[in-house]
C-alpha atoms as a PDB file:
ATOM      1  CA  UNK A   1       9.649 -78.702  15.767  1.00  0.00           C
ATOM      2  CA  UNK A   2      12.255 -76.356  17.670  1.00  0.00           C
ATOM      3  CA  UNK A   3      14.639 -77.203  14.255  1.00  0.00           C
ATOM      4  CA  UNK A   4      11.725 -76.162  11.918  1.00  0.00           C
ATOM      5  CA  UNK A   5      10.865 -73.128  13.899  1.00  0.00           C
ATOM      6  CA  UNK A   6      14.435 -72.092  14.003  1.00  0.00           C
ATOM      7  CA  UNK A   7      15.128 -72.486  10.493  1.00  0.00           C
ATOM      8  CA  UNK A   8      11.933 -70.833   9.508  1.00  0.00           C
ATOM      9  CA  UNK A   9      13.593 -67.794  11.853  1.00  0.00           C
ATOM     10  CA  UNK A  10      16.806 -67.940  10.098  1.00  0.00           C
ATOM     11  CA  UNK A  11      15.383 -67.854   6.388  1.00  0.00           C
ATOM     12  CA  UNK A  12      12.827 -64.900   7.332  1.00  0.00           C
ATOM     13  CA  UNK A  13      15.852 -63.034   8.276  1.00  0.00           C
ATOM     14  CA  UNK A  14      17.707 -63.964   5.535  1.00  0.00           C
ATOM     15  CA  UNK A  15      14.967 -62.835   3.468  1.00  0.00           C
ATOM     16  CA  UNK A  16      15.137 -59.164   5.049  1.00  0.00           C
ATOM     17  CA  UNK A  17      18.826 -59.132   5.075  1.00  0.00           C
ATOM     18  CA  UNK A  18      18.952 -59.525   1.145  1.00  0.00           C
ATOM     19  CA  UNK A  19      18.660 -56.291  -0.839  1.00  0.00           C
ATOM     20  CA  UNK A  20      15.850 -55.224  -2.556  1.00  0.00           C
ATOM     21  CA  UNK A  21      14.862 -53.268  -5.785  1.00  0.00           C
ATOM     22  CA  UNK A  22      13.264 -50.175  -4.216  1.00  0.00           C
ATOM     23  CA  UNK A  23       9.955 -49.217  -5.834  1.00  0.00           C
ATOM     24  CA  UNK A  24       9.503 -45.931  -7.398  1.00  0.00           C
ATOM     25  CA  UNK A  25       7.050 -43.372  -6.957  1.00  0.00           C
ATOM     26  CA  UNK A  26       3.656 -43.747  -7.854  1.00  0.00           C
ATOM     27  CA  UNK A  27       1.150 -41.767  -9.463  1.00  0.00           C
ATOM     28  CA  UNK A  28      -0.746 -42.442  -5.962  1.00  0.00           C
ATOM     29  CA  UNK A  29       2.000 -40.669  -3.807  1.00  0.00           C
ATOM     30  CA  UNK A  30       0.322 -37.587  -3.440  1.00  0.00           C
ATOM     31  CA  UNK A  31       1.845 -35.560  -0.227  1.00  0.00           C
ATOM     32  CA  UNK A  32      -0.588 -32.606   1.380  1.00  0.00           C
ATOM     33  CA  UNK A  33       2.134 -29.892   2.246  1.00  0.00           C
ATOM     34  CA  UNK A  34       1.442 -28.413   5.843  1.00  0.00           C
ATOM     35  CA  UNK A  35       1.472 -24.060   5.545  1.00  0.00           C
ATOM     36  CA  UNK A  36       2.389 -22.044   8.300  1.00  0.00           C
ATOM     37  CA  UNK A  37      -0.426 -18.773   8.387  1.00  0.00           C
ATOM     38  CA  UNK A  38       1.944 -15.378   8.405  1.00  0.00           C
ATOM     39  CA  UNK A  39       1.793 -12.076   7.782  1.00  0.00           C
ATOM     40  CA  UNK A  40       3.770 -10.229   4.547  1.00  0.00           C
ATOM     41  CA  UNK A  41       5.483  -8.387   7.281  1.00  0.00           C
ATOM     42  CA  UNK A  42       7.162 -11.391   8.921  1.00  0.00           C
ATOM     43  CA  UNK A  43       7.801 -13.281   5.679  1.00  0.00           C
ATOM     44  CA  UNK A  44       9.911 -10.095   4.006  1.00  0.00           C
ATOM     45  CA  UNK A  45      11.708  -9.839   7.761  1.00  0.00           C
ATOM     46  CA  UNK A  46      12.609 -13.597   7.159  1.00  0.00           C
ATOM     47  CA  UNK A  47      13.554 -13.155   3.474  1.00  0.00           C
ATOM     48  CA  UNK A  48      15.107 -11.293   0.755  1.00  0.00           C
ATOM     49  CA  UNK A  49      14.373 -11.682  -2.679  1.00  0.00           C
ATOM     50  CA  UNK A  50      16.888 -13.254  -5.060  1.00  0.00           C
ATOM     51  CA  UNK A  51      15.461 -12.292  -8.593  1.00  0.00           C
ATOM     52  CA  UNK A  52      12.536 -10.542 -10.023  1.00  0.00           C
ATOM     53  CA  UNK A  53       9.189 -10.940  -9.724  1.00  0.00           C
ATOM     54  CA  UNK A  54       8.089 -12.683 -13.119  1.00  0.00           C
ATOM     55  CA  UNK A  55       4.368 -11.414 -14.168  1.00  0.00           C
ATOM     56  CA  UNK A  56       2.890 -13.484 -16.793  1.00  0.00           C
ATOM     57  CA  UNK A  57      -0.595 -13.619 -18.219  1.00  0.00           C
ATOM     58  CA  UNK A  58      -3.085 -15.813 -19.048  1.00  0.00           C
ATOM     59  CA  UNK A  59      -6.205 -15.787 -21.234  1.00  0.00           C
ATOM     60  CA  UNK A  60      -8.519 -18.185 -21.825  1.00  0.00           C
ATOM     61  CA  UNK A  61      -9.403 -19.287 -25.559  1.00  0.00           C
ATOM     62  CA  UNK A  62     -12.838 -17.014 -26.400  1.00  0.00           C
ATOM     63  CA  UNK A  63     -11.532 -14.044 -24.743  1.00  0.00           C
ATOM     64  CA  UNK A  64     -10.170 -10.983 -26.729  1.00  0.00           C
ATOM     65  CA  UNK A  65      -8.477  -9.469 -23.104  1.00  0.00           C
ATOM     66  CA  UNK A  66      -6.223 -10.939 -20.438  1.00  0.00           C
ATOM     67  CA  UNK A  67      -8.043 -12.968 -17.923  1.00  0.00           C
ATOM     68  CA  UNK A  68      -5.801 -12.792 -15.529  1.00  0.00           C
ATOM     69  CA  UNK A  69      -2.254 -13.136 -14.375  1.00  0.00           C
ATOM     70  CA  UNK A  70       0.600 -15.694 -12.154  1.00  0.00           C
ATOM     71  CA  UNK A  71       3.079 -13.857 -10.169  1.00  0.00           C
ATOM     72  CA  UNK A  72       6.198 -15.307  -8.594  1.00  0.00           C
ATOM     73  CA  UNK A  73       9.125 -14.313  -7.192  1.00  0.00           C
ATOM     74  CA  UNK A  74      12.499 -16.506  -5.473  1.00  0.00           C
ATOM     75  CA  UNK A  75      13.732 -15.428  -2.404  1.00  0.00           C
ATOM     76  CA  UNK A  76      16.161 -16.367   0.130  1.00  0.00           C
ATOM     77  CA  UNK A  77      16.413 -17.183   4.237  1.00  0.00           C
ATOM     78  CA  UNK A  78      18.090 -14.423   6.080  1.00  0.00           C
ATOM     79  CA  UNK A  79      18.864 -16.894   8.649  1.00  0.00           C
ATOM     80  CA  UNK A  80      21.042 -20.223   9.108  1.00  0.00           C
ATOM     81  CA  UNK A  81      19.320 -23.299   8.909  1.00  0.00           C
ATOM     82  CA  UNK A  82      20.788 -26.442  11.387  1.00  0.00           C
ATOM     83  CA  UNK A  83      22.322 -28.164   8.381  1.00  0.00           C
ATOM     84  CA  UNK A  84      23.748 -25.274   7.522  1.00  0.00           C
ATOM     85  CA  UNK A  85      22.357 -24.930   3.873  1.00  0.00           C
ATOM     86  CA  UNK A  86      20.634 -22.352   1.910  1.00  0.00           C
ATOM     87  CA  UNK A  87      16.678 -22.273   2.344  1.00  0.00           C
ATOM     88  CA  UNK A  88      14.596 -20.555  -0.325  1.00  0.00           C
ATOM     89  CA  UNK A  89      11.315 -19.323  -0.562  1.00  0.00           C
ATOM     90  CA  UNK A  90       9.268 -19.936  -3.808  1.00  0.00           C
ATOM     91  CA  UNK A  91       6.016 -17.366  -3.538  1.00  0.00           C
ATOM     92  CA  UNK A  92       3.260 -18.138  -6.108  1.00  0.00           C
ATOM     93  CA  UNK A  93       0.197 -15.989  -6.636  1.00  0.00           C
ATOM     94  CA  UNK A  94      -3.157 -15.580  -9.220  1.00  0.00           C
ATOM     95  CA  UNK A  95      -4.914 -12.300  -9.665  1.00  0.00           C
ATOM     96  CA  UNK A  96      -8.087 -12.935 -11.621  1.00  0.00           C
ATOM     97  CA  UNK A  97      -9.222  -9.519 -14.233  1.00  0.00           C
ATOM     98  CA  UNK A  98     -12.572  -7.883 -13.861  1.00  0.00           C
ATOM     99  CA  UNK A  99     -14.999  -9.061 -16.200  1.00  0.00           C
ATOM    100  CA  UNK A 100     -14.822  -6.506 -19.243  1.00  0.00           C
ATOM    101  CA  UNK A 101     -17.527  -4.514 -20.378  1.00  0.00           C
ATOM    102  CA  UNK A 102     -17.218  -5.897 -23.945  1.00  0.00           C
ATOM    103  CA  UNK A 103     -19.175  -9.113 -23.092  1.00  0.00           C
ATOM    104  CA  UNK A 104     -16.218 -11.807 -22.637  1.00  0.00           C
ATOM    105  CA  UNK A 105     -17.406 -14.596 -20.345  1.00  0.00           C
ATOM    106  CA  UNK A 106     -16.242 -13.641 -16.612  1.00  0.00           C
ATOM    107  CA  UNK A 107     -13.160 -15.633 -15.739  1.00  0.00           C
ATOM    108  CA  UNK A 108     -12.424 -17.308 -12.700  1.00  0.00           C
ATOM    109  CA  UNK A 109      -9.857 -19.745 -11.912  1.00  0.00           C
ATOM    110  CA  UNK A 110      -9.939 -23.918 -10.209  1.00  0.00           C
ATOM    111  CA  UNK A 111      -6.602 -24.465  -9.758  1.00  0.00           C
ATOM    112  CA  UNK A 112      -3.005 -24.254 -10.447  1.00  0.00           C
ATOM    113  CA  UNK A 113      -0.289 -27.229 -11.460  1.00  0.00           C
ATOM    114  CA  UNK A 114       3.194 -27.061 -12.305  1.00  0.00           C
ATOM    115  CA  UNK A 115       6.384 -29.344 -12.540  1.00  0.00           C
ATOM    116  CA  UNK A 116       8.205 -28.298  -9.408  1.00  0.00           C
ATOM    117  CA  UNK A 117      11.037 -30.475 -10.592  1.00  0.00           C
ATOM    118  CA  UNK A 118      12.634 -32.084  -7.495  1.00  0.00           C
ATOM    119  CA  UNK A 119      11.163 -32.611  -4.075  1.00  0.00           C
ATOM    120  CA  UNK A 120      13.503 -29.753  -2.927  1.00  0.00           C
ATOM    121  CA  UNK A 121      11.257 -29.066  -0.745  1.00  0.00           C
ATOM    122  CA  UNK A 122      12.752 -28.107   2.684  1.00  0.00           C
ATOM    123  CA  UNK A 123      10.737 -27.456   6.403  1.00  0.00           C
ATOM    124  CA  UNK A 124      10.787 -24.650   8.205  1.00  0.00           C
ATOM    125  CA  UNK A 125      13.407 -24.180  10.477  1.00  0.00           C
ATOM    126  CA  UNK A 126      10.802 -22.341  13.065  1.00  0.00           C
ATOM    127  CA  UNK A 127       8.933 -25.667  12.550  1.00  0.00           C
ATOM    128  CA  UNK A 128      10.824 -28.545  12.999  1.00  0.00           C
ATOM    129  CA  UNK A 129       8.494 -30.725  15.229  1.00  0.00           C
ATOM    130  CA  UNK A 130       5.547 -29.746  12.865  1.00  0.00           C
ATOM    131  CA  UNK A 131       6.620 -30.382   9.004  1.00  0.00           C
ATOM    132  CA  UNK A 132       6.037 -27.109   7.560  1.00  0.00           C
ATOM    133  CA  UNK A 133       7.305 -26.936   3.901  1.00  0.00           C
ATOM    134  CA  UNK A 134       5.757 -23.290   3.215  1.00  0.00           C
ATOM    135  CA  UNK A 135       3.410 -20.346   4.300  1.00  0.00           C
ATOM    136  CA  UNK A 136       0.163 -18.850   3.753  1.00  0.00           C
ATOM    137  CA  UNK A 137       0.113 -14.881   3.152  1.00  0.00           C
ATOM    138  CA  UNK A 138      -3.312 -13.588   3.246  1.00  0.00           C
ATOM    139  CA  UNK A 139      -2.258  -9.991   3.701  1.00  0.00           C
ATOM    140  CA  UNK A 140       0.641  -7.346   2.525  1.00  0.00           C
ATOM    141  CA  UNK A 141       2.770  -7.127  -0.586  1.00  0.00           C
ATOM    142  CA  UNK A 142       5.295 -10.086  -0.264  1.00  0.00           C
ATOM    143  CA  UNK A 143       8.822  -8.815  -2.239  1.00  0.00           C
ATOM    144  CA  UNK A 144       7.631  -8.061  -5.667  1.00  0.00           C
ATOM    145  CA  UNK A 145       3.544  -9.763  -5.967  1.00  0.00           C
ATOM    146  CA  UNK A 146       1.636  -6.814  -5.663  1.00  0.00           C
ATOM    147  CA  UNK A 147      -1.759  -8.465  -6.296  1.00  0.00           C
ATOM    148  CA  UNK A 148      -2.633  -9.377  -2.105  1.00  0.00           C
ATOM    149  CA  UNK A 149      -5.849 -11.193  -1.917  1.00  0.00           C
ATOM    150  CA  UNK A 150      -7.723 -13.266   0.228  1.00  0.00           C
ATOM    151  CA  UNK A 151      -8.022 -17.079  -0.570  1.00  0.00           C
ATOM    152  CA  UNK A 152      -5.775 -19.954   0.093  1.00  0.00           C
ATOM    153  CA  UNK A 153      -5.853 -22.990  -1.816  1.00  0.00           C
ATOM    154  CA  UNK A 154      -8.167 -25.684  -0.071  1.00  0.00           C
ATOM    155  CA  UNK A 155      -5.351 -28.103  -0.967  1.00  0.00           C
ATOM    156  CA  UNK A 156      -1.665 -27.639  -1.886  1.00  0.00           C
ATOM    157  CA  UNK A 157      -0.271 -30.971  -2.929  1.00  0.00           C
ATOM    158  CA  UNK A 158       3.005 -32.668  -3.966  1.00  0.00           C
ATOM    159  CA  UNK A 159       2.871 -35.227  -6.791  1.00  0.00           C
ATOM    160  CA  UNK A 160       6.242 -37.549  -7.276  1.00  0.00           C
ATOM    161  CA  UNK A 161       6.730 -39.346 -10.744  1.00  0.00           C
ATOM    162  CA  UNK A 162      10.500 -41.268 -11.736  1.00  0.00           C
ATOM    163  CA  UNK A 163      12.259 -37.799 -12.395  1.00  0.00           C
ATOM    164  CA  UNK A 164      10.271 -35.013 -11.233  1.00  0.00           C
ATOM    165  CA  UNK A 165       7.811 -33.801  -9.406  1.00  0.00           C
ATOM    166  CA  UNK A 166       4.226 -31.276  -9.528  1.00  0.00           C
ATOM    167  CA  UNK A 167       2.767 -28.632  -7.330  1.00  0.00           C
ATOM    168  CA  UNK A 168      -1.274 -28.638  -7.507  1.00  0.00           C
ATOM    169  CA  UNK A 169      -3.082 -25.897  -5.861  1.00  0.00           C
ATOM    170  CA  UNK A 170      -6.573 -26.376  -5.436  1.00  0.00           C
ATOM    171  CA  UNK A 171      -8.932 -23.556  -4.765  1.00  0.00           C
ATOM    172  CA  UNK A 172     -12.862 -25.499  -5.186  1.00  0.00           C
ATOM    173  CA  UNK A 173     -14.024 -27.682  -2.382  1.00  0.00           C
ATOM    174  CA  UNK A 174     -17.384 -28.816  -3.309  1.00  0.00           C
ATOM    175  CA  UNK A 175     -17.252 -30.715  -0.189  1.00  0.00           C
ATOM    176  CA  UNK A 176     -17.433 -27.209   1.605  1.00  0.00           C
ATOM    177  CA  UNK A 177     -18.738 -25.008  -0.527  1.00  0.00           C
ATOM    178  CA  UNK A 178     -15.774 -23.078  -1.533  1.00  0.00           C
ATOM    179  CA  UNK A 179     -16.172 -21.904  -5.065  1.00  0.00           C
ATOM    180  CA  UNK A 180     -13.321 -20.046  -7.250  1.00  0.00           C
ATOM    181  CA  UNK A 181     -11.197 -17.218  -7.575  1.00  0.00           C
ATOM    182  CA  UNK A 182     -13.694 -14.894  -9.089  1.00  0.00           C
ATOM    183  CA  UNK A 183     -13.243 -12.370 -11.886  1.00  0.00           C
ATOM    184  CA  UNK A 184     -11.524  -9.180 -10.066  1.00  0.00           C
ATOM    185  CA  UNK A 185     -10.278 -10.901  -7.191  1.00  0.00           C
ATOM    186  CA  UNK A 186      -6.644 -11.995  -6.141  1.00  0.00           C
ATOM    187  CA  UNK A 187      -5.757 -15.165  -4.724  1.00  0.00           C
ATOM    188  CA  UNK A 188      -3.496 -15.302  -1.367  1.00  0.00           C
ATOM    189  CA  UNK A 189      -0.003 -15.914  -1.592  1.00  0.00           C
ATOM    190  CA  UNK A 190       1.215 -19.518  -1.022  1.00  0.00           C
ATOM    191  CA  UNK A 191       5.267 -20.286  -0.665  1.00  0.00           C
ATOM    192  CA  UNK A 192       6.930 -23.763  -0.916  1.00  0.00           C
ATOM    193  CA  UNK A 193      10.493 -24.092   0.901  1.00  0.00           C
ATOM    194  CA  UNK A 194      13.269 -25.197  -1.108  1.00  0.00           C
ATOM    195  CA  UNK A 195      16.967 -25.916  -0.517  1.00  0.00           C
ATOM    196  CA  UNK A 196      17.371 -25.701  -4.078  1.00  0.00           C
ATOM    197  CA  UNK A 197      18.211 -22.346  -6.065  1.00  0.00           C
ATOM    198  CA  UNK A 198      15.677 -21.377  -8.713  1.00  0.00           C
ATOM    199  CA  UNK A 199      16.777 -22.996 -12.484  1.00  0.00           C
ATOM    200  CA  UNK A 200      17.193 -21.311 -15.341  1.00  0.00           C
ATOM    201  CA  UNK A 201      14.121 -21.752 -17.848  1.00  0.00           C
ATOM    202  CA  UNK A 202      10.738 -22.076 -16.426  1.00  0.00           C
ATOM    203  CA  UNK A 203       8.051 -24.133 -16.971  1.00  0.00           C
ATOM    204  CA  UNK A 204       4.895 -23.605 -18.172  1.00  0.00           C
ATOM    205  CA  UNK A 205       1.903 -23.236 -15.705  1.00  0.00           C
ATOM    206  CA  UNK A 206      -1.647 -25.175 -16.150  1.00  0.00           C
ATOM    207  CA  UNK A 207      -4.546 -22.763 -15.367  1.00  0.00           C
ATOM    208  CA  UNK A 208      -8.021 -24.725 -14.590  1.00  0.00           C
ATOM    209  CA  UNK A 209     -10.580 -22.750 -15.626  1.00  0.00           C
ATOM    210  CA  UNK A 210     -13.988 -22.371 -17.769  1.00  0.00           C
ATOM    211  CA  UNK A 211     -12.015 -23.339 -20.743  1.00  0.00           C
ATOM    212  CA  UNK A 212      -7.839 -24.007 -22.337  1.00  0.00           C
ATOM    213  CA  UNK A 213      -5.525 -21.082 -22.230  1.00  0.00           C
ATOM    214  CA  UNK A 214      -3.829 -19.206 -24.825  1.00  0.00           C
ATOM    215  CA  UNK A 215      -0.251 -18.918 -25.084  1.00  0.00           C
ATOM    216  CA  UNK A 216       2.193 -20.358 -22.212  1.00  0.00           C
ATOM    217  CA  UNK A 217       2.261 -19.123 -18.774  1.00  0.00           C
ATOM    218  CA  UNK A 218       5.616 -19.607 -17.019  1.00  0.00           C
ATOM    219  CA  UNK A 219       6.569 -19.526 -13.177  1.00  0.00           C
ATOM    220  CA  UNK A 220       9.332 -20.044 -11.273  1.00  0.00           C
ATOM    221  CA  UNK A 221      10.790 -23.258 -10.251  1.00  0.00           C
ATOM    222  CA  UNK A 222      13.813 -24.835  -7.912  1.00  0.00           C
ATOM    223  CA  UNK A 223      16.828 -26.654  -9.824  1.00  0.00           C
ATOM    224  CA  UNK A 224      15.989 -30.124 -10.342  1.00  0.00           C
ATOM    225  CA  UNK A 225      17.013 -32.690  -7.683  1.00  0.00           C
ATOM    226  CA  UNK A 226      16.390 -36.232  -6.215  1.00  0.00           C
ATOM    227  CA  UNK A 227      13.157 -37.497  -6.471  1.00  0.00           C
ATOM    228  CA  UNK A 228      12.881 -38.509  -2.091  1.00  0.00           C
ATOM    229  CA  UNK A 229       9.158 -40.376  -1.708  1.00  0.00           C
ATOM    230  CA  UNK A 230       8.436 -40.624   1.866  1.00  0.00           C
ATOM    231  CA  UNK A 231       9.337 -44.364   2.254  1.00  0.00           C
ATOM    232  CA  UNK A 232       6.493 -46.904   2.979  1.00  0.00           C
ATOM    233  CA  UNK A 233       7.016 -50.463   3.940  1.00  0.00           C
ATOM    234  CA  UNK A 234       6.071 -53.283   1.495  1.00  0.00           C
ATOM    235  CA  UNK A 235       3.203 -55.848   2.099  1.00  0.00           C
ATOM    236  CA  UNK A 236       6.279 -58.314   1.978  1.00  0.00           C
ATOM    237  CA  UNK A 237       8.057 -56.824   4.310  1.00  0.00           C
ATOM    238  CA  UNK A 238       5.543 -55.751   6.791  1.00  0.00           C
ATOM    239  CA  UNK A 239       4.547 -59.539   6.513  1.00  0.00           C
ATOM    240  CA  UNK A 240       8.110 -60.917   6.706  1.00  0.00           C
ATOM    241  CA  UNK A 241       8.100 -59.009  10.127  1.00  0.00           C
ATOM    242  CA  UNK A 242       4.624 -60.554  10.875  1.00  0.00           C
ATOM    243  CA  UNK A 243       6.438 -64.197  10.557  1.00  0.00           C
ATOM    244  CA  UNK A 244       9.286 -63.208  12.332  1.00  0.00           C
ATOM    245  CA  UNK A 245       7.350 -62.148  15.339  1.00  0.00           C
ATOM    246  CA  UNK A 246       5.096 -65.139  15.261  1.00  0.00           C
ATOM    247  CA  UNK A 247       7.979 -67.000  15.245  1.00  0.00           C
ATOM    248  CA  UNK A 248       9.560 -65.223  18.337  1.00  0.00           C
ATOM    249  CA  UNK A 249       6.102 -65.994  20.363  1.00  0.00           C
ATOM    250  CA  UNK A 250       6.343 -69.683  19.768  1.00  0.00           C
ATOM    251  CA  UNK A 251       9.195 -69.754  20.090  1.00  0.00           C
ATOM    252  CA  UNK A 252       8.562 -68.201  23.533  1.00  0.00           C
ATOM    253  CA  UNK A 253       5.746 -70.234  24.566  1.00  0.00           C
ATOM    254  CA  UNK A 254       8.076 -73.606  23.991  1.00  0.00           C
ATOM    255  CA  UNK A 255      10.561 -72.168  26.300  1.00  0.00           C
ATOM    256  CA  UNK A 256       8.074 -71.304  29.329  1.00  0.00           C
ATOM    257  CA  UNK A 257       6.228 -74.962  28.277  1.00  0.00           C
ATOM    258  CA  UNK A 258       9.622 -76.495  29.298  1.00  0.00           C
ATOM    259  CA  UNK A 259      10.219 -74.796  32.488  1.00  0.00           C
ATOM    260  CA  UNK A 260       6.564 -75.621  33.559  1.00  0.00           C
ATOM    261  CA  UNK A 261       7.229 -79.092  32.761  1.00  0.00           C
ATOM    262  CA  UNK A 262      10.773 -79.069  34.343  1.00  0.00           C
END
């Protein structure tokens, strides 16, 4: 019995020496970012912009206007982080148009999703106890977004897949009641920290509305970058540990069996 136990030991921790394949993200891996409330006036002490504020429109398919527009603008920490790289600021923002007297449906907007490339995303270095990877600006004109409004997305989620990753902010809750951005309203600002510098094309944004948008709505984005999943043990390895600690106890209760006996 003490061989068997001892060899069933030795092959459990054989088994978690070897190396493993490590699994990739899954479409399941969905990380809720934690935001940090602050006011415009703190966030342009913090930061300086690094490029222009890109304004680009969207309409949806049976309106003859605009139904509203994405703002967004890079900018960059003033300070120095611990590691001692650069931290930037990506600041998103929706302003809805007012519904037009010449009968077009009023618009309104769900949500927002776009390919955010890498998981760039950095914390706050004011926040290192309490993972904070951007900030909520419900007040003030941050850099160049000069549509301040109100409401914060009632989720703001990261999405890994094998090379990239997506940003969804959600602005309905049916859960609580929350209902759009309405026609002539703005949304609040929301920034994700990034230690990567903004890349060079855009991609295209995907407003959720009453209906498909015309055209292609573009925003801007970090440089692409490792894909980092937070890591989550296996079932085989959280049971390998299982066996190994099992094994540990009997091997334990043999010992103090001994002694008694002794």
């Amino acid at each position: 019995m003490k061989k068997f136990a001892l060899a069933l030991a030795l092959g459990l921790g054989a088994g978690l020496a070897a190396p493993r394949a490590q699994a990739g993200p899954k479409a399941a891996d969905f990380t809720t970012l934690g935001t940090q409330n602050i006011s415009a006036d703190q966030f342009n002490s913090l930061f300086t912009p690094v490029n222009t504020a890109v304004l680009s429109p969207f309409r949806y398919a049976d309106s003859s206007t605009d139904s509203g527009m994405i703002e967004s603008q890079v900018f960059k920490y003033n300070g120095t982080t611990a590691d001692g790289n650069p931290l930037y600021a990506y600041a998103y923002q929706v302003g809805i148009a007012p519904t037009p007297a010449g009968g077009d449906p009023a618009a309104h907007v769900d949500s927002l999703s776009f390919k955010f490339n890498a998981t760039g995303l950095a914390v706050d270095p004011n926040h290192p106890t309490n993972p904070t990877y951007g900030y909520i600006v419900t007040n003030g004109k941050v850099g160049g977004l000069d549509l301040p409004g109100t409401q914060i997305p009632t989720s703001l989620t990261f999405q890994p897949d094998a090379t990239t990753g997506y940003i969804r902010a959600q602005y309905v809750d049916p859960a609580t009641g929350t209902t759009p951005v309405s026609a002539g309203a703005n949304s609040a600002t929301f920034v994700l920290l990034s230690n990567q510098p903004p890349a060079t094309t855009m991609p295209s944004v995907n407003v959720g509305g009453p209906e498909a948008t015309v055209g292609i709505q573009k925003a801007y984005v970090p440089q692409p970058g490792a894909i980092q999943p937070a890591p989550v043990p296996e079932p085989a390895t959280v049971l390998a540990w299982a066996g190994v600690l099992g094994v540990a106890a009997l091997a334990h209760r043999a010992r103090k069996a001994r002694t008694a006996a002794a």
